[in-house]
C-alpha atoms as a PDB file:
ATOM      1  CA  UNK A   1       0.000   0.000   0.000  1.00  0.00           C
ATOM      2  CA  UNK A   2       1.328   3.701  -0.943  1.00  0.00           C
ATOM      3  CA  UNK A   3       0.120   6.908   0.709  1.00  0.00           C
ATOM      4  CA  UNK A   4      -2.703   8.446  -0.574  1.00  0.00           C
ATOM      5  CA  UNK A   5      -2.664  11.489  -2.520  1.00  0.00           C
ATOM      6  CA  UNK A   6      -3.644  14.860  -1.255  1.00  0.00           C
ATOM      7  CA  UNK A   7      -7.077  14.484  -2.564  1.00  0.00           C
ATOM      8  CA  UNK A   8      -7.319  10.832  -1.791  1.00  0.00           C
ATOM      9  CA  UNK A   9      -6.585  12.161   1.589  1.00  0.00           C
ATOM     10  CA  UNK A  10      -8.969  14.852   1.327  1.00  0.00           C
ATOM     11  CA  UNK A  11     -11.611  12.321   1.140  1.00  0.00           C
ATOM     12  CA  UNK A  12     -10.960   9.912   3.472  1.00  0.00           C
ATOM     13  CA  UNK A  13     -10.077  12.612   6.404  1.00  0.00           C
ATOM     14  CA  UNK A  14     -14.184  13.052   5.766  1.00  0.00           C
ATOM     15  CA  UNK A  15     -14.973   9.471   5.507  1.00  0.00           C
ATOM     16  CA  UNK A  16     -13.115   9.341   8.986  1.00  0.00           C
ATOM     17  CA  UNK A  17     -15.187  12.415  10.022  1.00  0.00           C
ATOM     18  CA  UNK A  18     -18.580  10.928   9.111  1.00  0.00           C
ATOM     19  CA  UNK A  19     -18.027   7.187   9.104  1.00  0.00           C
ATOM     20  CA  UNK A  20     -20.668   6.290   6.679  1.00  0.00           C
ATOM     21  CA  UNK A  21     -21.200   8.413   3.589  1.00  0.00           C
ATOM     22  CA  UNK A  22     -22.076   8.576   0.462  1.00  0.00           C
ATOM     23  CA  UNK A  23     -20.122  10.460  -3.144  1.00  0.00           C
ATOM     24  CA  UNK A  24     -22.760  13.211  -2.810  1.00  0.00           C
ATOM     25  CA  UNK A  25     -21.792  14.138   1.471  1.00  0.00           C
ATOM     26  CA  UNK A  26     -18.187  13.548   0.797  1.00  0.00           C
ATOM     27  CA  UNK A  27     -18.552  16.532  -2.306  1.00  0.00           C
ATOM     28  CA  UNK A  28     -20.617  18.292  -0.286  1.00  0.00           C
ATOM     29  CA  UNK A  29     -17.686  18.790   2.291  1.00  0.00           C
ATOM     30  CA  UNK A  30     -14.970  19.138  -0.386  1.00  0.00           C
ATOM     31  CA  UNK A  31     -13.745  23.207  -0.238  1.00  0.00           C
ATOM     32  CA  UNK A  32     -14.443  24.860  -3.651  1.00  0.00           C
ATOM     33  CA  UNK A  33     -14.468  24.902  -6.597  1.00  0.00           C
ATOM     34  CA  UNK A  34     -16.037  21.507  -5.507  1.00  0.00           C
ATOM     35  CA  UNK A  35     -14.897  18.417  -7.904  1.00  0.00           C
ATOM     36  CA  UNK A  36     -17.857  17.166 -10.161  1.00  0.00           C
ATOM     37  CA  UNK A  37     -19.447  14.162  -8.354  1.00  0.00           C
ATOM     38  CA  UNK A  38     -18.293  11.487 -10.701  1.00  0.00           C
ATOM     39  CA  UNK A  39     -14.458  12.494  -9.699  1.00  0.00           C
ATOM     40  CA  UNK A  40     -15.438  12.276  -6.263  1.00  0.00           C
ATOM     41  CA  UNK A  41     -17.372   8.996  -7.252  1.00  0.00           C
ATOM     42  CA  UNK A  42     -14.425   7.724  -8.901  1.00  0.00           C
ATOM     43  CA  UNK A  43     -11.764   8.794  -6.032  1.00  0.00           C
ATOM     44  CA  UNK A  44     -13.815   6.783  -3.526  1.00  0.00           C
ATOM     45  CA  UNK A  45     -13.971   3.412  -5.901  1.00  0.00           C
ATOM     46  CA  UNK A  46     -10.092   3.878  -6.436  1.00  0.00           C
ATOM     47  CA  UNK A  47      -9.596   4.267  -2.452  1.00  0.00           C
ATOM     48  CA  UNK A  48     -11.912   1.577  -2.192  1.00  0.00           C
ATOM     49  CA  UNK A  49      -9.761  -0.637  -4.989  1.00  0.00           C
ATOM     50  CA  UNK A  50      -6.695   0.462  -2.881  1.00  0.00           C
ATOM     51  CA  UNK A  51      -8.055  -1.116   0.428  1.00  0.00           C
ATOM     52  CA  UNK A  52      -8.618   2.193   1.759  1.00  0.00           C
ATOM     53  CA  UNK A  53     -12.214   2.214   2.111  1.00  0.00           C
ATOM     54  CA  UNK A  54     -15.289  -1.106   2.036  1.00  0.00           C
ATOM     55  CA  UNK A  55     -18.728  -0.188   0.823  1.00  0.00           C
ATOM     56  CA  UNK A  56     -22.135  -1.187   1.309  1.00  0.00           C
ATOM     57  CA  UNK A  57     -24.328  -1.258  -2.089  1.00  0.00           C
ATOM     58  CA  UNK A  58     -27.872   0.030  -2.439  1.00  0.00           C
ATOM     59  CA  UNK A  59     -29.387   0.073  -5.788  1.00  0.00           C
ATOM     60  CA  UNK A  60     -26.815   1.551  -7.845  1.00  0.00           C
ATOM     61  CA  UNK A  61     -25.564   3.919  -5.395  1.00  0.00           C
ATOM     62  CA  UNK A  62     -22.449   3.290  -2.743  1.00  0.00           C
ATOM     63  CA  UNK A  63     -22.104   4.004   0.969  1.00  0.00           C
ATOM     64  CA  UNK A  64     -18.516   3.597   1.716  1.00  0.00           C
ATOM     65  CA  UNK A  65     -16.513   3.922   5.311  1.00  0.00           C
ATOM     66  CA  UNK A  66     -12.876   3.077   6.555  1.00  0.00           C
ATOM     67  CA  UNK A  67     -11.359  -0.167   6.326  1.00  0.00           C
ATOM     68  CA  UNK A  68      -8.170   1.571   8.094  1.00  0.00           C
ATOM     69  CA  UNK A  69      -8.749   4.076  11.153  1.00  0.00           C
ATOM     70  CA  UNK A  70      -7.015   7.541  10.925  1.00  0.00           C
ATOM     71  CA  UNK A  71      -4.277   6.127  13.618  1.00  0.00           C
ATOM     72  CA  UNK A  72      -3.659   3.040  11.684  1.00  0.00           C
ATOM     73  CA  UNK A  73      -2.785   5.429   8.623  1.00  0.00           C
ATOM     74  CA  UNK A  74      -1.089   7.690  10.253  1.00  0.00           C
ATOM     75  CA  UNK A  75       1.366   5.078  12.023  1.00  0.00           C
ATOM     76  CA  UNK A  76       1.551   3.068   8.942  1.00  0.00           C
ATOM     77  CA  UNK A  77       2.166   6.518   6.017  1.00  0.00           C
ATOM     78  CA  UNK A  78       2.844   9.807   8.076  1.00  0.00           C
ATOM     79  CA  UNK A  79       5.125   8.652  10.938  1.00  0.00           C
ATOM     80  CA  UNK A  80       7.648   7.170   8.531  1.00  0.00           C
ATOM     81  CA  UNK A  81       7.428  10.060   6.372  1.00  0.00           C
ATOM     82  CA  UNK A  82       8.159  12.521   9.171  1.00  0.00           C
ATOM     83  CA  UNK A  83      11.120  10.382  10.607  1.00  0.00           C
ATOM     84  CA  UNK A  84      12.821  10.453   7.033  1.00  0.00           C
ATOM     85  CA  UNK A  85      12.396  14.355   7.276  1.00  0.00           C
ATOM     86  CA  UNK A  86      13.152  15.184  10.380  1.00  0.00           C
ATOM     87  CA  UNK A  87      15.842  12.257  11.945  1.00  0.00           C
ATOM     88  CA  UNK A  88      13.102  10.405  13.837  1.00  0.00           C
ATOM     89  CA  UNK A  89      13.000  13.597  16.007  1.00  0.00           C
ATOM     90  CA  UNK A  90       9.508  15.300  16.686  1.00  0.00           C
ATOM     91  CA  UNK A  91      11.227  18.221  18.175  1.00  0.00           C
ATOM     92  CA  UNK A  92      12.377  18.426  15.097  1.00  0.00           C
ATOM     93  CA  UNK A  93       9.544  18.724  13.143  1.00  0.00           C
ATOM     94  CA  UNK A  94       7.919  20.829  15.376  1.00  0.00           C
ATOM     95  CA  UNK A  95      11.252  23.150  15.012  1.00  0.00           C
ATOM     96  CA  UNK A  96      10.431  22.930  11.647  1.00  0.00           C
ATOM     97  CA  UNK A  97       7.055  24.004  11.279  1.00  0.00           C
ATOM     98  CA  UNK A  98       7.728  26.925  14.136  1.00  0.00           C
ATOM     99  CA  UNK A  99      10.511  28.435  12.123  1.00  0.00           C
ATOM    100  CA  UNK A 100       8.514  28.322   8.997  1.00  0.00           C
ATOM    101  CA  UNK A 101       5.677  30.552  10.872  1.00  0.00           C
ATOM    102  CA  UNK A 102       3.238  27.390   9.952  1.00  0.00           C
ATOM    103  CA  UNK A 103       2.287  26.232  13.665  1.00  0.00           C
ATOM    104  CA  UNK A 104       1.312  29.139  15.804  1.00  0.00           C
ATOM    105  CA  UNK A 105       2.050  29.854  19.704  1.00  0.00           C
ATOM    106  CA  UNK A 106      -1.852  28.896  20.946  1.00  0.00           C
ATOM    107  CA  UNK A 107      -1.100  25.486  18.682  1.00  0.00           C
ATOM    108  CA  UNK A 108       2.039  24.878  20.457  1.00  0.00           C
ATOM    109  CA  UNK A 109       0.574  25.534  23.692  1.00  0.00           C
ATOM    110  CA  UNK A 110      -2.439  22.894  22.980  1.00  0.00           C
ATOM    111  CA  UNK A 111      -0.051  20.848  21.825  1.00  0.00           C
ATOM    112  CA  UNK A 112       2.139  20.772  25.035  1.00  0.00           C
ATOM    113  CA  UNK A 113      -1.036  20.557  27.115  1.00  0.00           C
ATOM    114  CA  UNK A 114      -2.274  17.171  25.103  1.00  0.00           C
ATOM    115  CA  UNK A 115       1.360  16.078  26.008  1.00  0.00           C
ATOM    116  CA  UNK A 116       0.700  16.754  29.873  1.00  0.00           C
ATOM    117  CA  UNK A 117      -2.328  15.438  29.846  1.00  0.00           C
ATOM    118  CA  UNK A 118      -0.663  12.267  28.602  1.00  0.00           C
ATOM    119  CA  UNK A 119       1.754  11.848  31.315  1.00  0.00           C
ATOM    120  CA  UNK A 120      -0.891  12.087  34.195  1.00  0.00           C
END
């Protein structure tokens, strides 16, 4: 399995979000200039051909939903690709994103409160 593309990912961040949908919700979420409904039609089928996603049919229309969770991707696609980047080191990406004025001070803080909440 490869890592989904950004609008592959797109989708199935609102698959996560809603669990059960159909092509017409997921466009409906999309930001515009919304796709046409048979891209987003065909994006789900592909994720679905990937192993991404399991449907359910009715008639001749789809309801899809995860066959992966958003932590099972993540672990599996995203935490590799941020250890390449930034030498395994979270500080380091953080660093990153801080110095690049692409994480802000009240996200830092959240972030450091999720981490305390973590350790009690």
């Amino acid at each position: 399995m490869k890592r989904l593309s950004e609008k592959e990912e797109a989708v199935i961040m609102i698959v996560w979000d809603l669990k059960k949908v159909f092509a017409k919700e997921v466009r409906e979420k999309l930001p515009n200039p919304k796709p046409h409904i048979n891209t987003v039609a065909t994006t789900m089928k592909r994720l679905a051909d990937k192993g991404f996603l399991k449907y359910e049919e009715f008639g001749g229309t789809y309801r899809y939903y995860a066959a992966m969770s958003k932590k099972v991707y993540t672990n599996k696609f995203v935490k590799p690709l941020l250890s390449g980047l930034f030498g395994n080191s979270i500080k380091n990406a953080v660093a990153f994103f801080a110095e690049e004025e692409e994480i802000s001070l009240t996200e830092l803080k959240e972030i450091i409160s999720l981490i305390e909440k973590k350790e009690t």
